[in-house]
Structure formats: structure tokens, C-alpha cells
Protein backbone atom coordinates (compact mmCIF):
# COMPACT_ATOMS: atom_id res chain seq x y z
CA UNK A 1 78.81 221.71 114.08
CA UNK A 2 80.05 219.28 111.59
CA UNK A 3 78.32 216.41 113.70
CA UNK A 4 75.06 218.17 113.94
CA UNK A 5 74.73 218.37 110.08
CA UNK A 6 74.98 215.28 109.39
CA UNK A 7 72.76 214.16 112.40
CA UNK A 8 75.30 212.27 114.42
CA UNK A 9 77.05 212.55 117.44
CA UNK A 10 80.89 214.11 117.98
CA UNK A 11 82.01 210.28 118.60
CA UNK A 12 80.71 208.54 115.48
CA UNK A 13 81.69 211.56 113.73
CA UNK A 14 85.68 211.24 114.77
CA UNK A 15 85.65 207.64 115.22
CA UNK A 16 84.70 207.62 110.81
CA UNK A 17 87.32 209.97 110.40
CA UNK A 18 89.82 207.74 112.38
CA UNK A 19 88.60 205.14 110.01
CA UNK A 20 89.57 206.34 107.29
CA UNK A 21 86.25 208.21 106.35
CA UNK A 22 85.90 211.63 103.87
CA UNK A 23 83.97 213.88 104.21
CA UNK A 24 82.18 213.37 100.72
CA UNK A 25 81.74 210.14 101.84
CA UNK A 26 80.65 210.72 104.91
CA UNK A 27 77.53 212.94 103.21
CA UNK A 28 76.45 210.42 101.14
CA UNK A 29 76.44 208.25 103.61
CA UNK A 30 74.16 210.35 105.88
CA UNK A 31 72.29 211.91 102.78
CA UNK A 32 73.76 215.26 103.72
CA UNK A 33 74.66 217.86 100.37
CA UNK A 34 78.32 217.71 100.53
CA UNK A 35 78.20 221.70 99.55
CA UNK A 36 76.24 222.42 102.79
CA UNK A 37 79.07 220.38 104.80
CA UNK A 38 81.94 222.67 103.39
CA UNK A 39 79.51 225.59 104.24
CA UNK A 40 79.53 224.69 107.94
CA UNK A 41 83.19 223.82 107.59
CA UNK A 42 83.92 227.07 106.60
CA UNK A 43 81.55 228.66 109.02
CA UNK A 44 83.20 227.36 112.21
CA UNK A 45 86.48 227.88 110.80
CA UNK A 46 85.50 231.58 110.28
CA UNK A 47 83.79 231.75 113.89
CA UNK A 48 87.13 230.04 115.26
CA UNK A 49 89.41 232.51 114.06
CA UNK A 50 87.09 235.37 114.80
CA UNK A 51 87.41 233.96 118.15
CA UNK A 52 90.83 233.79 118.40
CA UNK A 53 90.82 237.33 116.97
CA UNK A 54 89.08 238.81 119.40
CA UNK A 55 90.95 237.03 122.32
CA UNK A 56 94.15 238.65 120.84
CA UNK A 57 95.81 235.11 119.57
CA UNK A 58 95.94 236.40 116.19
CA UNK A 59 96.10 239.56 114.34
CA UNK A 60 93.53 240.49 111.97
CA UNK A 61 96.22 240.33 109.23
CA UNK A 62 97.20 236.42 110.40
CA UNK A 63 93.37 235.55 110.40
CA UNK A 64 93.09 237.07 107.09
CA UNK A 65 95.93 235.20 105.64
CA UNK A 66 94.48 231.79 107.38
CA UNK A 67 91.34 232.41 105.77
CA UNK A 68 92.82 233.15 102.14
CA UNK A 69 94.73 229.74 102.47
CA UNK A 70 91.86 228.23 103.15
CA UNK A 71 89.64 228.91 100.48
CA UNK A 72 92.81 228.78 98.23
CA UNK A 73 93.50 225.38 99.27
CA UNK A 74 89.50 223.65 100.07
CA UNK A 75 89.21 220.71 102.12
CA UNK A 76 90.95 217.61 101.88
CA UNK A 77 90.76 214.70 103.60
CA UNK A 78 89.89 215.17 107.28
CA UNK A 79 91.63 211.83 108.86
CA UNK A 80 93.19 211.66 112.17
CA UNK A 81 96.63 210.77 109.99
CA UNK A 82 95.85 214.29 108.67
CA UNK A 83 95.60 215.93 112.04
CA UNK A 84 98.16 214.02 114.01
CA UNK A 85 97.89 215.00 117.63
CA UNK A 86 96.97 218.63 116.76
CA UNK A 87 93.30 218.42 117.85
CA UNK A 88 90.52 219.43 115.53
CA UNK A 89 91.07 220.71 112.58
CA UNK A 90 88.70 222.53 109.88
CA UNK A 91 91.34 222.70 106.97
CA UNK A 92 93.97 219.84 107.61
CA UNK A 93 97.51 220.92 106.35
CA UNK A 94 96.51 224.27 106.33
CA UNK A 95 100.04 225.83 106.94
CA UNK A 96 101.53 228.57 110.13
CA UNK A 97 99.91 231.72 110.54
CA UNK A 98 102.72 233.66 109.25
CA UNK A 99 102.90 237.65 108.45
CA UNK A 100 103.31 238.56 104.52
């Protein structure tokens, strides 16, 4: 998603962020409104969690609380160094899905 709207492909998008590369950056250089890139950000983490909803890996309470965080917290730098071997990530650092 995050490839597509900034017009590139998956690899050039992960290989920037293994170099090092923000996101703000990454929209000026492709000329892409930083404000629509958190949109889709927030989007497919919203669609991912609904996901995971639905296929009964979280409660509605857990996605609720992941989704709070997030917007609590916004997005910070999106590095491989940030992710470590955890895969994709739409909010890096975001915290466990614990129960209030």
C-alpha cells in the first residue's frame, strides 16, 4: 500500500528504509503529501487488525487498545533497526497487545 503511493515498488520501498530512509523523506523525495502517506499508514494498519480480528487473533478490546496507541503515539521512523526481525510494521515500537 505504502509502495503504491508513492509509485514504487515493495523492494525500493524496504531497501530506503534499510537505508536509513523516513518516511517524510521518503515523500518529498517522490513528491508524495506526507499527510496522505500516514493516511494509508493508518489505513492498512486498521485493515490489518480488522483482519486479525476477524480471524480470532485478537479481541476487539486488544485491537482497540492497538489502535489507541497508535494514534497516541504517530509514526516514527520506519527503519529496519526499528523493526528488527519482526517483519513489517505500520507503527514501529508500538508496544504488546495487552488487556486494560
Amino acid at each position: 500500500m505504502l509502495a503504491d503511493a508513492l509509485g514504487i515498488s515493495q523492494e525500493t520501498l524496504e531497501e530506503a528504509f534499510e537505508q536509513g530512509k523516513t518516511l517524510s523523506t521518503l515523500a518529498e523525495t517522490y513528491n508524495v503529501d506526507f499527510e496522505t502517506l500516514l493516511a494509508v499508514m493508518e489505513d492498512a494498519h486498521e485493515q490489518a487488525l480488522a483482519e486479525a480480528f476477524a480471524a480470532g487473533d485478537l479481541t476487539q478490546q486488544q485491537a482497540e487498545w492497538m489502535l489507541e496507541r497508535a494514534s497516541v503515539r504517530g509514526v516514527g521512523r520506519m527503519t529496519t533497526a526499528n523493526r528488527g526481525n519482526r517483519g513489517p510494521a505500520f507503527m514501529p515500537g508500538a508496544g504488546d497487545c495487552r488487556s486494560e
